[in-house]
PDB file of N, CA and C in Angstrom:
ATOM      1  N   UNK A   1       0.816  -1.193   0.000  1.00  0.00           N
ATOM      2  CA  UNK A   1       0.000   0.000   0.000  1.00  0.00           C
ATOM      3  C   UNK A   1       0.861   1.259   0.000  1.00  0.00           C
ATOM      4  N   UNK A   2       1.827   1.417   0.682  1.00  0.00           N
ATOM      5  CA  UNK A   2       2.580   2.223   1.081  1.00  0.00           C
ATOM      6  C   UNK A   2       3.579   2.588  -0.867  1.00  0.00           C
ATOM      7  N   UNK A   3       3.877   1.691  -1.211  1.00  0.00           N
ATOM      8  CA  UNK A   3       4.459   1.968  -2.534  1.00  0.00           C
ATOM      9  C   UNK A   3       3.639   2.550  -3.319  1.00  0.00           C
ATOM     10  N   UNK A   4       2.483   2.256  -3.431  1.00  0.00           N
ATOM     11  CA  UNK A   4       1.310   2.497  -4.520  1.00  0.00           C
ATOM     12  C   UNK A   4       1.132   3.647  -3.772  1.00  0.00           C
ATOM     13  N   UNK A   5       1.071   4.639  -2.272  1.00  0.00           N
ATOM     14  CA  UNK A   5       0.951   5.972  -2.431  1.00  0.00           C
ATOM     15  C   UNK A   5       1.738   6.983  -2.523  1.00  0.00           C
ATOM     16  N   UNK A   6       3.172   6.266  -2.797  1.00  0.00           N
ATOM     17  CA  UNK A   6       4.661   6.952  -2.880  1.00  0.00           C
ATOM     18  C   UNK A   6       4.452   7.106  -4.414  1.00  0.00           C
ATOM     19  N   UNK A   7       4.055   6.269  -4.877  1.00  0.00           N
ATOM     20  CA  UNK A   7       3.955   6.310  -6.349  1.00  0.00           C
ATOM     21  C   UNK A   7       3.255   7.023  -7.451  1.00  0.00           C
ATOM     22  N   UNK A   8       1.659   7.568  -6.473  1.00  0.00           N
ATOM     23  CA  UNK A   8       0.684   8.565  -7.030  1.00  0.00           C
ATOM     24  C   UNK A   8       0.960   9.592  -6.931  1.00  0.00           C
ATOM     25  N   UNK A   9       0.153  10.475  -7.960  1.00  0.00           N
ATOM     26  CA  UNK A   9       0.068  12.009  -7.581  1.00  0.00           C
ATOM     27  C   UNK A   9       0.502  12.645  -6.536  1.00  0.00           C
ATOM     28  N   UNK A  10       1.147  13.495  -6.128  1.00  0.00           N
ATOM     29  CA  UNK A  10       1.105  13.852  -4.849  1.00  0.00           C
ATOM     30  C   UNK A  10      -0.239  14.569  -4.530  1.00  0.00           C
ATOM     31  N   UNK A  11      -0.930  14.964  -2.946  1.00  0.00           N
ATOM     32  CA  UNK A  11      -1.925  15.024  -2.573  1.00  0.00           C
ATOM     33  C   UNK A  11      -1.904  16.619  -2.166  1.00  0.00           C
ATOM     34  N   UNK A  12      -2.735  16.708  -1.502  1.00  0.00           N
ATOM     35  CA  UNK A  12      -4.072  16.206  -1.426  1.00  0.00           C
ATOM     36  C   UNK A  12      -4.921  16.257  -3.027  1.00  0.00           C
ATOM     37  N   UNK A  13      -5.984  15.366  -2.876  1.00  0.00           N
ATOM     38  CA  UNK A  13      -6.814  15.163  -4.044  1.00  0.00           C
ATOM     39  C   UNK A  13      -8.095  15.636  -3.586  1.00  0.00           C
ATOM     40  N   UNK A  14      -8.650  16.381  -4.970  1.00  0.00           N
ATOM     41  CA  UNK A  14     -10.552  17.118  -4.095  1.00  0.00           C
ATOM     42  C   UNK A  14     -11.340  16.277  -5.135  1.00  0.00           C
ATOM     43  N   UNK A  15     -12.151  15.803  -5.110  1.00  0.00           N
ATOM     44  CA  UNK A  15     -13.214  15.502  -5.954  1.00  0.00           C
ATOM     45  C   UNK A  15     -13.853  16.864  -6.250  1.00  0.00           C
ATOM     46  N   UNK A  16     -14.139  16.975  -7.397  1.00  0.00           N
ATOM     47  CA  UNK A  16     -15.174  18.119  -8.102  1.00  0.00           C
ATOM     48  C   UNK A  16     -16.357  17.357  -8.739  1.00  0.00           C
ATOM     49  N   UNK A  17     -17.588  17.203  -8.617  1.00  0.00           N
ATOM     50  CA  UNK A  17     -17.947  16.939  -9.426  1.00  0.00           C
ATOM     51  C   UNK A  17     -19.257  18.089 -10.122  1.00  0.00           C
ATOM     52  N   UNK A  18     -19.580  18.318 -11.177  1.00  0.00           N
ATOM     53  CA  UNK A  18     -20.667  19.081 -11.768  1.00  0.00           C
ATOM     54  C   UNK A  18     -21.819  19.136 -11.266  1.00  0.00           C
ATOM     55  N   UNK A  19     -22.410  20.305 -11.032  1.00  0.00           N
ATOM     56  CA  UNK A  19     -23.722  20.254 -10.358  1.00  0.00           C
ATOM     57  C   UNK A  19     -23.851  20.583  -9.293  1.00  0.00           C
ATOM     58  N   UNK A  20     -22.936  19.440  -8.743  1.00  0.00           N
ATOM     59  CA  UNK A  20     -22.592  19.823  -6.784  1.00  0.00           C
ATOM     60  C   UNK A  20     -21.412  21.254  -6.646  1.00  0.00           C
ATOM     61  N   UNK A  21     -20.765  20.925  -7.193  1.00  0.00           N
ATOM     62  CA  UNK A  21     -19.513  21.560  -6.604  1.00  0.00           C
ATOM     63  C   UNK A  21     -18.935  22.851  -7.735  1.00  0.00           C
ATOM     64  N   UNK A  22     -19.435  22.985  -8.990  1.00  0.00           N
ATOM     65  CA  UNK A  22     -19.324  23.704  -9.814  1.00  0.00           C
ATOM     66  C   UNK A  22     -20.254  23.147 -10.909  1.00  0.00           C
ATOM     67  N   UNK A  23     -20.403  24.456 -11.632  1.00  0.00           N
ATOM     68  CA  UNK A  23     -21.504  24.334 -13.117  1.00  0.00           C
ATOM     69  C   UNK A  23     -20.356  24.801 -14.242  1.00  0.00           C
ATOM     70  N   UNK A  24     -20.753  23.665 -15.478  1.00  0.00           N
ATOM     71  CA  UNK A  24     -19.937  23.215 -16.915  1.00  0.00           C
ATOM     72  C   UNK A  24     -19.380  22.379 -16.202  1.00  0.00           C
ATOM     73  N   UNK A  25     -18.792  21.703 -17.501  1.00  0.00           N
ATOM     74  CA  UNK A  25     -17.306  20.871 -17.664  1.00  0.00           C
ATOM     75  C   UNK A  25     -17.678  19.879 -17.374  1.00  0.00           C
ATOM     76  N   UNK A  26     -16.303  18.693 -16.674  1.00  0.00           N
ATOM     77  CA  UNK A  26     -16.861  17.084 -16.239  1.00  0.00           C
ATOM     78  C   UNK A  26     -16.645  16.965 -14.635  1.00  0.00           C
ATOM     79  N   UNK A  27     -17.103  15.840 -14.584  1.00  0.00           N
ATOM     80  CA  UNK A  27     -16.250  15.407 -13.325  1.00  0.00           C
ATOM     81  C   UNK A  27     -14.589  14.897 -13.029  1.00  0.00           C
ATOM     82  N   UNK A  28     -14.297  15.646 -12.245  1.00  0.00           N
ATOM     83  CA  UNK A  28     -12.509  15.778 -12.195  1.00  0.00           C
ATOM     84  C   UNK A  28     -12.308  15.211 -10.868  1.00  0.00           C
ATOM     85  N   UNK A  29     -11.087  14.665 -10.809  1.00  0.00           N
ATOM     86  CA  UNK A  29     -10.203  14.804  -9.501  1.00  0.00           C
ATOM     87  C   UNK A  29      -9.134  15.570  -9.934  1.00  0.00           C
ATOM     88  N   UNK A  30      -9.050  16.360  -8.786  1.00  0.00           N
ATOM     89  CA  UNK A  30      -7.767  17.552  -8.556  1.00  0.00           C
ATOM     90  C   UNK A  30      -7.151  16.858  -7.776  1.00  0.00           C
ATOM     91  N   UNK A  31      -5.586  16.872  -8.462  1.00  0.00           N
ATOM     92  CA  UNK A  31      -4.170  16.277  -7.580  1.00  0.00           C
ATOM     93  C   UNK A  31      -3.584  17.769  -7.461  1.00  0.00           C
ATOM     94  N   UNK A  32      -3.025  17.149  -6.160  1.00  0.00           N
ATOM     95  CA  UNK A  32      -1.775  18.244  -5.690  1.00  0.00           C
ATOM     96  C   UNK A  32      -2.499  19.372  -5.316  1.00  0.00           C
ATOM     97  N   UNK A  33      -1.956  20.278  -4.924  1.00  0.00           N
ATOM     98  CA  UNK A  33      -2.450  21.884  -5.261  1.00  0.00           C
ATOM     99  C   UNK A  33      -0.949  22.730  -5.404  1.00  0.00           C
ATOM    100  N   UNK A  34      -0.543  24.154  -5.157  1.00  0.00           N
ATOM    101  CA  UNK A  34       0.377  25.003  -5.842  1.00  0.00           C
ATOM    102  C   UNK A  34       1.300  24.368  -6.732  1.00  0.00           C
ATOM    103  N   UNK A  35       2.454  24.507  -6.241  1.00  0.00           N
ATOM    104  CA  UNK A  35       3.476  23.781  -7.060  1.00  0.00           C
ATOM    105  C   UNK A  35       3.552  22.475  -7.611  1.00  0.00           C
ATOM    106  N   UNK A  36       2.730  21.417  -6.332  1.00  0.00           N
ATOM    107  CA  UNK A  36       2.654  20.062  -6.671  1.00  0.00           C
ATOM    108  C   UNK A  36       1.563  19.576  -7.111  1.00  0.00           C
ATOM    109  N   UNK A  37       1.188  20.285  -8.095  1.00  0.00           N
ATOM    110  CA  UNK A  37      -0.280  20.390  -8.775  1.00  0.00           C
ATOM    111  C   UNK A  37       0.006  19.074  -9.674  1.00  0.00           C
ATOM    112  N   UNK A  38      -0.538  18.192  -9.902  1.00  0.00           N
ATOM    113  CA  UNK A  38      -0.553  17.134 -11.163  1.00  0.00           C
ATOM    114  C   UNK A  38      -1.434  17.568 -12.289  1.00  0.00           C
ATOM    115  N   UNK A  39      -1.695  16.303 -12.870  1.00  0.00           N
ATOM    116  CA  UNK A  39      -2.269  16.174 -13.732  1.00  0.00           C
ATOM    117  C   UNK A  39      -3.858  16.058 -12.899  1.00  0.00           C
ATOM    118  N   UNK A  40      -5.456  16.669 -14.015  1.00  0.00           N
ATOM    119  CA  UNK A  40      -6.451  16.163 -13.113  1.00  0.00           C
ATOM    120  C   UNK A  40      -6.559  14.841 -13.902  1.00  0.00           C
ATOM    121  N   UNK A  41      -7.636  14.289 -13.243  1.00  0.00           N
ATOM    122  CA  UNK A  41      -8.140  13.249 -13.141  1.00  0.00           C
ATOM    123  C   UNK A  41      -9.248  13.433 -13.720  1.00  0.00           C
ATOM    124  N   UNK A  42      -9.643  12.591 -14.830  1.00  0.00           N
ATOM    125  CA  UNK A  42     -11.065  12.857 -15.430  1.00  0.00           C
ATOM    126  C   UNK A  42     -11.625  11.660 -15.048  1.00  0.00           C
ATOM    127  N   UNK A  43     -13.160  12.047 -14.983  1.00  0.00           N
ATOM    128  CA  UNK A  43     -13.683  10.544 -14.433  1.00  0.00           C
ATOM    129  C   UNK A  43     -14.944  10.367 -15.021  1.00  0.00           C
ATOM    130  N   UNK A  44     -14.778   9.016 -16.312  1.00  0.00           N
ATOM    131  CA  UNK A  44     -16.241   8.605 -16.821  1.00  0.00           C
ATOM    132  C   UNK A  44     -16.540   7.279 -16.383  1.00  0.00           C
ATOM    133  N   UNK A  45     -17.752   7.027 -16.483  1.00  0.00           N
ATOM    134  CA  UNK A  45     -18.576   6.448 -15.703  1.00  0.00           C
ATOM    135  C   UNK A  45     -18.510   6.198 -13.991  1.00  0.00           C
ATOM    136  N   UNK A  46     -18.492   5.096 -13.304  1.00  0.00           N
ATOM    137  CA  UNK A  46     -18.711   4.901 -11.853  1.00  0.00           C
ATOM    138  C   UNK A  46     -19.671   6.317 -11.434  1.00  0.00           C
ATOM    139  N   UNK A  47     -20.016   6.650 -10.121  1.00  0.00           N
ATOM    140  CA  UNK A  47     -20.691   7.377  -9.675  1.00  0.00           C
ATOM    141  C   UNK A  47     -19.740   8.715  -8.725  1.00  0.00           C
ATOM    142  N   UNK A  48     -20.850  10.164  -8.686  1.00  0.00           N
ATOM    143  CA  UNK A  48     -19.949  11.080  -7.569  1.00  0.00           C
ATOM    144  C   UNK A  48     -19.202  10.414  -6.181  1.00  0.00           C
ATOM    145  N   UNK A  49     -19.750   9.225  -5.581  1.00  0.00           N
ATOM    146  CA  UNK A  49     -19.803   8.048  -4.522  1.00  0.00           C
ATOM    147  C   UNK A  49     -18.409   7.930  -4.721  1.00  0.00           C
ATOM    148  N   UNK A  50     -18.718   7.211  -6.035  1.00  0.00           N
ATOM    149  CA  UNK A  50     -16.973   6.607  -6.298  1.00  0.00           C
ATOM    150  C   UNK A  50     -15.653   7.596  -6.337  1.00  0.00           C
ATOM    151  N   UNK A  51     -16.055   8.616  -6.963  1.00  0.00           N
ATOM    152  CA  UNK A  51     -15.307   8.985  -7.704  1.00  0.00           C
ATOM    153  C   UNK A  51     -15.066  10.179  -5.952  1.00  0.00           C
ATOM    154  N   UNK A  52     -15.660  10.531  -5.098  1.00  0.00           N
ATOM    155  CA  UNK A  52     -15.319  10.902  -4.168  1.00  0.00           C
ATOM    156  C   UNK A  52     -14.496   9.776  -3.365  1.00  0.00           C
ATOM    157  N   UNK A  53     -14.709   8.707  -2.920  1.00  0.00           N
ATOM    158  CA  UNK A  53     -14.023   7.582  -2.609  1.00  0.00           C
ATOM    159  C   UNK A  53     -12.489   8.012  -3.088  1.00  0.00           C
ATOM    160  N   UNK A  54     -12.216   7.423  -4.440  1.00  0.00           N
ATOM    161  CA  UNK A  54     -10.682   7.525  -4.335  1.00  0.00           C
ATOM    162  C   UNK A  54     -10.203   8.582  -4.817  1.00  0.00           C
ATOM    163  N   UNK A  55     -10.378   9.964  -4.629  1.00  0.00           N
ATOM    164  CA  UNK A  55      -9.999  11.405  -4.204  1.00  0.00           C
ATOM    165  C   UNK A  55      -9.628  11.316  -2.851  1.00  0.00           C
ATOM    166  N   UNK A  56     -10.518  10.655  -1.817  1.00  0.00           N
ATOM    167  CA  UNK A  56     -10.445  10.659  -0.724  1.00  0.00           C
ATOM    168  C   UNK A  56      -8.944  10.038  -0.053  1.00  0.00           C
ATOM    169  N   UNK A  57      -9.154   8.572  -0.974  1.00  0.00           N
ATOM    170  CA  UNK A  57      -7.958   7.591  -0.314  1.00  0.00           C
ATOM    171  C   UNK A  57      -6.913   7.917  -0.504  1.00  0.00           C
ATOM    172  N   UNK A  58      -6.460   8.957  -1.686  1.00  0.00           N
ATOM    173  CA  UNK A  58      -5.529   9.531  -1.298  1.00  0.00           C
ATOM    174  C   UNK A  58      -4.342  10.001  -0.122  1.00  0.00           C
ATOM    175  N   UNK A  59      -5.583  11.043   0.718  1.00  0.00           N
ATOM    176  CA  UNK A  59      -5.281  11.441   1.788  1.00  0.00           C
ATOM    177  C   UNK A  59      -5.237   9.926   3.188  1.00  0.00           C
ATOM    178  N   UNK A  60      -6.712   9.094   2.829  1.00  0.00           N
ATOM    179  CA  UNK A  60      -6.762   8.399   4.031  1.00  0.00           C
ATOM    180  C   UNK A  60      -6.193   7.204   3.995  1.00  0.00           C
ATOM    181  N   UNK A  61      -5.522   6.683   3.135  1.00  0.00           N
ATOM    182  CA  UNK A  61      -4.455   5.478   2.921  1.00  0.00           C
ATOM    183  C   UNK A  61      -3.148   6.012   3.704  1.00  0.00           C
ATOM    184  N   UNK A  62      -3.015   7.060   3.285  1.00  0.00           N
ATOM    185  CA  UNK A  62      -1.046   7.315   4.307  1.00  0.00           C
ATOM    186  C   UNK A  62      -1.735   7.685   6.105  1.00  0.00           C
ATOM    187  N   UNK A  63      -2.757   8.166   6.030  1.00  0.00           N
ATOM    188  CA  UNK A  63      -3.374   8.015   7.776  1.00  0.00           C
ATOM    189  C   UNK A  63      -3.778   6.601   8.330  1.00  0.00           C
ATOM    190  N   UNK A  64      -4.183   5.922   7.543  1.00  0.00           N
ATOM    191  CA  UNK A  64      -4.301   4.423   7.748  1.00  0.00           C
ATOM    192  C   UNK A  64      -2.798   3.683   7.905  1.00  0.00           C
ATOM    193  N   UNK A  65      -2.470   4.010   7.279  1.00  0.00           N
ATOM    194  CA  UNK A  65      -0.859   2.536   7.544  1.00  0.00           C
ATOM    195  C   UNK A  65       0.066   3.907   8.732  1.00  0.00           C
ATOM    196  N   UNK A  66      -0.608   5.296   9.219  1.00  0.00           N
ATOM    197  CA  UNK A  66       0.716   5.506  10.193  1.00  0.00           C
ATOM    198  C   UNK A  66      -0.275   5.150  11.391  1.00  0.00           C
ATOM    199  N   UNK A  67      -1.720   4.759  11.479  1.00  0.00           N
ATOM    200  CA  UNK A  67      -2.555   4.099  12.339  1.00  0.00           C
ATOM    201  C   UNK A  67      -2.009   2.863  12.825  1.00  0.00           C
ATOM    202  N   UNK A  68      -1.875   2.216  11.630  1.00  0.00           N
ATOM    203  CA  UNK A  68      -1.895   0.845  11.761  1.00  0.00           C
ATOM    204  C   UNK A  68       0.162   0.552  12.357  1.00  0.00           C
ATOM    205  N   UNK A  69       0.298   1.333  12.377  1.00  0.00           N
ATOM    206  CA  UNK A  69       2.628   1.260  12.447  1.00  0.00           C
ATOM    207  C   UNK A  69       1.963   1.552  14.072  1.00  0.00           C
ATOM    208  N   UNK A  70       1.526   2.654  14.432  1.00  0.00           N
ATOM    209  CA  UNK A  70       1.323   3.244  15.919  1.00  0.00           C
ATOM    210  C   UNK A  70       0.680   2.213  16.468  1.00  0.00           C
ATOM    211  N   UNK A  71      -0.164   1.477  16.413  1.00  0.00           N
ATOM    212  CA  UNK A  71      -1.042   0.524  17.552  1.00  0.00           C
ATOM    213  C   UNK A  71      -0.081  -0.576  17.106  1.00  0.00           C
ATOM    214  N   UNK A  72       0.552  -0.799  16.181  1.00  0.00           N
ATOM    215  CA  UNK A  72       1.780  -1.962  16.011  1.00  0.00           C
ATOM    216  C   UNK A  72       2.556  -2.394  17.349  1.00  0.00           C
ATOM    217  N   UNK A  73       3.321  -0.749  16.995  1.00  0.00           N
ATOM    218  CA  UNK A  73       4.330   0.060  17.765  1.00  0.00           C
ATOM    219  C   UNK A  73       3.522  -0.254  19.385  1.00  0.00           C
ATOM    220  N   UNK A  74       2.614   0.253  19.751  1.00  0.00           N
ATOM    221  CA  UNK A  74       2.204   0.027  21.129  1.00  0.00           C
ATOM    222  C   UNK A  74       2.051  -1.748  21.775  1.00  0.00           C
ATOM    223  N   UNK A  75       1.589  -2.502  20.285  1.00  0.00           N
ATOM    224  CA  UNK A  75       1.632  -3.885  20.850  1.00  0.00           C
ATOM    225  C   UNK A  75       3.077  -4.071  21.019  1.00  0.00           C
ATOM    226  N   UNK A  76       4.152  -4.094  20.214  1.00  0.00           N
ATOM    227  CA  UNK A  76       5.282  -4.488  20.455  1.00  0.00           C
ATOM    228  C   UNK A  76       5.760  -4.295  21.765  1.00  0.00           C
ATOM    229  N   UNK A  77       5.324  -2.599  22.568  1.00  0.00           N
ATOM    230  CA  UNK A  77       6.028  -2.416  23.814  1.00  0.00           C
ATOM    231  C   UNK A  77       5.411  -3.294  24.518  1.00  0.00           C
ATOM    232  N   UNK A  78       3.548  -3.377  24.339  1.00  0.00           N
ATOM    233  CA  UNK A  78       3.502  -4.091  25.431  1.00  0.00           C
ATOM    234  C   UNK A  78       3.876  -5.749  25.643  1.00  0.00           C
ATOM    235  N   UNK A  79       4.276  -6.022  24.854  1.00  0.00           N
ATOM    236  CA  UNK A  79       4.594  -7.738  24.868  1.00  0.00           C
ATOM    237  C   UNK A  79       5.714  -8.063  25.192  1.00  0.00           C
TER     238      UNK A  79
END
């Protein structure tokens, strides 16, 4: 997991999608922002659901595995 988010876009990622969040155009994911702006993300078919989903995991995949190292880290002391 950890390779595959060293490997993406850098973050944070916003979901945009039309309608909700702005009028024209498509539904996008925005990588990066100032300097470490990527490429967007265009997104056809799946749903706003989805397509908010992995905008999201972006951010909550590298908070998940330093979750999962910390309660590691606490079993190890206590054993």
């Amino acid at each position: 997991m950890e390779a595959r988010v060293s490997a993406a876009q850098a973050g944070p990622w916003k979901s945009w999608v039309e309608g909700r969040d702005f009028l024209g155009g498509s539904n996008f994911i925005q990588t990066g922002q100032g300097r470490d702006r990527g490429e967007d993300i265009e997104m056809t078919g799946g749903t706003a659901a989805d397509q908010d989903f992995m905008a999201a995991a972006r951010q909550d995949v590298p908070r998940l595995i330093a979750e999962v190292r910390r309660v590691r880290a606490l079993l190890d002391r206590a054993n």
